[in-house]
C-alpha atoms as a PDB file:
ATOM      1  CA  UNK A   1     -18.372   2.229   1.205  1.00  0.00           C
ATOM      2  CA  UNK A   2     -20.098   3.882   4.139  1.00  0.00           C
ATOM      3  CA  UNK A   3     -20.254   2.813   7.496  1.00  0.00           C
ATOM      4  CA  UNK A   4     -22.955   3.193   9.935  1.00  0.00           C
ATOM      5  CA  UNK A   5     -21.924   3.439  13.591  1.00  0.00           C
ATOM      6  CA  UNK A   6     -24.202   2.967  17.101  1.00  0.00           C
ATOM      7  CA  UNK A   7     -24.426   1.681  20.145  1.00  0.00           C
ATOM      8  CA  UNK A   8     -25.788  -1.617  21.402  1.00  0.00           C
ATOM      9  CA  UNK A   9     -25.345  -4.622  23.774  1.00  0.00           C
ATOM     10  CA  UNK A  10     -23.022  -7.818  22.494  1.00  0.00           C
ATOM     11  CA  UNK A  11     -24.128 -10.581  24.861  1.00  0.00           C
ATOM     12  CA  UNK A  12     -20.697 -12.301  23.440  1.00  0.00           C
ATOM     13  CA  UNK A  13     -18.714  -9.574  25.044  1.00  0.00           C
ATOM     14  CA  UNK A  14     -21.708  -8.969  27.316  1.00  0.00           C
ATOM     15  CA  UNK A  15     -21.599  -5.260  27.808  1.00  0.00           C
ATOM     16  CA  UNK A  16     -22.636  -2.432  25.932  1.00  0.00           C
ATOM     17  CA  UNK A  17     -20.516  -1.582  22.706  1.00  0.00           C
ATOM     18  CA  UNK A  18     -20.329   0.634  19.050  1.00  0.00           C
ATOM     19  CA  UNK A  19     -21.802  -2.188  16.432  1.00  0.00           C
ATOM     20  CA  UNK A  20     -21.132  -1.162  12.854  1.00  0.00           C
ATOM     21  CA  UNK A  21     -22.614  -2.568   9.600  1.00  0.00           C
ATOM     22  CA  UNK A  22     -21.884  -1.622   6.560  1.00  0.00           C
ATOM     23  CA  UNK A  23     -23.902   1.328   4.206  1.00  0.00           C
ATOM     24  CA  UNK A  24     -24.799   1.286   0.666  1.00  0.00           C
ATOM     25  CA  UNK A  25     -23.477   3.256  -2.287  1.00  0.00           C
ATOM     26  CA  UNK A  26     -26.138   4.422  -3.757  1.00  0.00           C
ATOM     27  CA  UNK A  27     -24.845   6.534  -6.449  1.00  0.00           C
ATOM     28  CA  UNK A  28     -22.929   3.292  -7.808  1.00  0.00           C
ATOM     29  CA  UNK A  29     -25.943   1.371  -7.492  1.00  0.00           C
ATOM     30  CA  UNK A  30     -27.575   3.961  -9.601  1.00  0.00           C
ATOM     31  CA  UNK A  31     -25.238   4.001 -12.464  1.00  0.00           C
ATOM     32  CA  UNK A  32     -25.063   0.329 -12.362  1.00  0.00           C
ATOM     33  CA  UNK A  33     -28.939  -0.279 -12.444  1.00  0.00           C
ATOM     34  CA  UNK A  34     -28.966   2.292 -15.623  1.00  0.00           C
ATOM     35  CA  UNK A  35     -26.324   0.510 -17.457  1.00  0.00           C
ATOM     36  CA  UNK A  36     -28.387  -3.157 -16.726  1.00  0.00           C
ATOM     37  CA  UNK A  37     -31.426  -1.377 -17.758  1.00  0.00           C
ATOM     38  CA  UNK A  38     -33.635  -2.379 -14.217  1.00  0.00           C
ATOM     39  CA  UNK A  39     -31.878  -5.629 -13.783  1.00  0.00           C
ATOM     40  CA  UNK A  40     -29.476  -3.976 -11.007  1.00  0.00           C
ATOM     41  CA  UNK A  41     -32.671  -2.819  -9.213  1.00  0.00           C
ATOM     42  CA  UNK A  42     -32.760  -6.386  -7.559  1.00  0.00           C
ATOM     43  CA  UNK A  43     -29.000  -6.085  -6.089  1.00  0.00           C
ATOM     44  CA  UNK A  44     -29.531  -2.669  -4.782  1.00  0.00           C
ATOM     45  CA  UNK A  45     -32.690  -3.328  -3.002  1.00  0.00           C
ATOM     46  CA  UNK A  46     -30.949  -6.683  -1.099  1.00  0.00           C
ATOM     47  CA  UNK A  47     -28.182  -4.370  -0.562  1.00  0.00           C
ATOM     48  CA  UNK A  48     -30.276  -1.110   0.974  1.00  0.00           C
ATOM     49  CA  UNK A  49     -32.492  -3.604   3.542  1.00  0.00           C
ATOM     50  CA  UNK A  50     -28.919  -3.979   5.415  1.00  0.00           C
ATOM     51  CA  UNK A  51     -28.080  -8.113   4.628  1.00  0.00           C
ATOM     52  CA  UNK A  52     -25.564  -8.486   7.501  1.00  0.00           C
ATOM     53  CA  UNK A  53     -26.527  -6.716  10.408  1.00  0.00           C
ATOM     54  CA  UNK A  54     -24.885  -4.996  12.778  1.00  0.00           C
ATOM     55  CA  UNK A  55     -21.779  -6.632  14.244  1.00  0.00           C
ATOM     56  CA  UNK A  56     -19.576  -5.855  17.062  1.00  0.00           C
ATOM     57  CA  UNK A  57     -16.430  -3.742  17.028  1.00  0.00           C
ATOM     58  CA  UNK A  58     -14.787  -5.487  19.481  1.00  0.00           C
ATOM     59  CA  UNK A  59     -15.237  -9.549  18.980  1.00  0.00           C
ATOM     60  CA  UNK A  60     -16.988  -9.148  15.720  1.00  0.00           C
ATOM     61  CA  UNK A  61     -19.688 -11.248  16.388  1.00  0.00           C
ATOM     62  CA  UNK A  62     -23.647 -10.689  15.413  1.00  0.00           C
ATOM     63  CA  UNK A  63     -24.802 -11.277  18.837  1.00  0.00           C
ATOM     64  CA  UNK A  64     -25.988  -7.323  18.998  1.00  0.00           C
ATOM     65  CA  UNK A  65     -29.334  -6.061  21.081  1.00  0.00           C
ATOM     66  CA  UNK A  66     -30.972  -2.733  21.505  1.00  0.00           C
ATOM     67  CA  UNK A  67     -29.261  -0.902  18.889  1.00  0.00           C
ATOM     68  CA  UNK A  68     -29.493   2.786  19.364  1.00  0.00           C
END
């Protein structure tokens, strides 16, 4: 699975950071919404909007601003 990488403030570890969150497969979520005929649709679009967020790379944490 992909990973998307940028920079952004944690105000856990209060300075700036690289957050992460992760990306989507979308060539599995193809295949998998042909072989459910539609029904996969659902998944992938929950999956593409980014459920999660970004997250810090040091303490983990969701506490992220100003992602760049």
């Amino acid at each position: 699975m992909a990973e998307e990488k940028k920079s952004a403030y944690c105000k856990s570890c209060e300075r700036r950071v690289v957050v992460f969150r992760k990306g989507t497969n979308h060539i599995l979520h193809l295949l998998l919404s042909i072989i459910t005929f539609g029904l996969w649709l659902i998944i992938w679009f929950g999956c593409a909007v980014k459920f999660g967020g970004w997250r810090c790379t040091e303490c983990g944490s969701k506490r992220v601003q100003g992602v760049e």
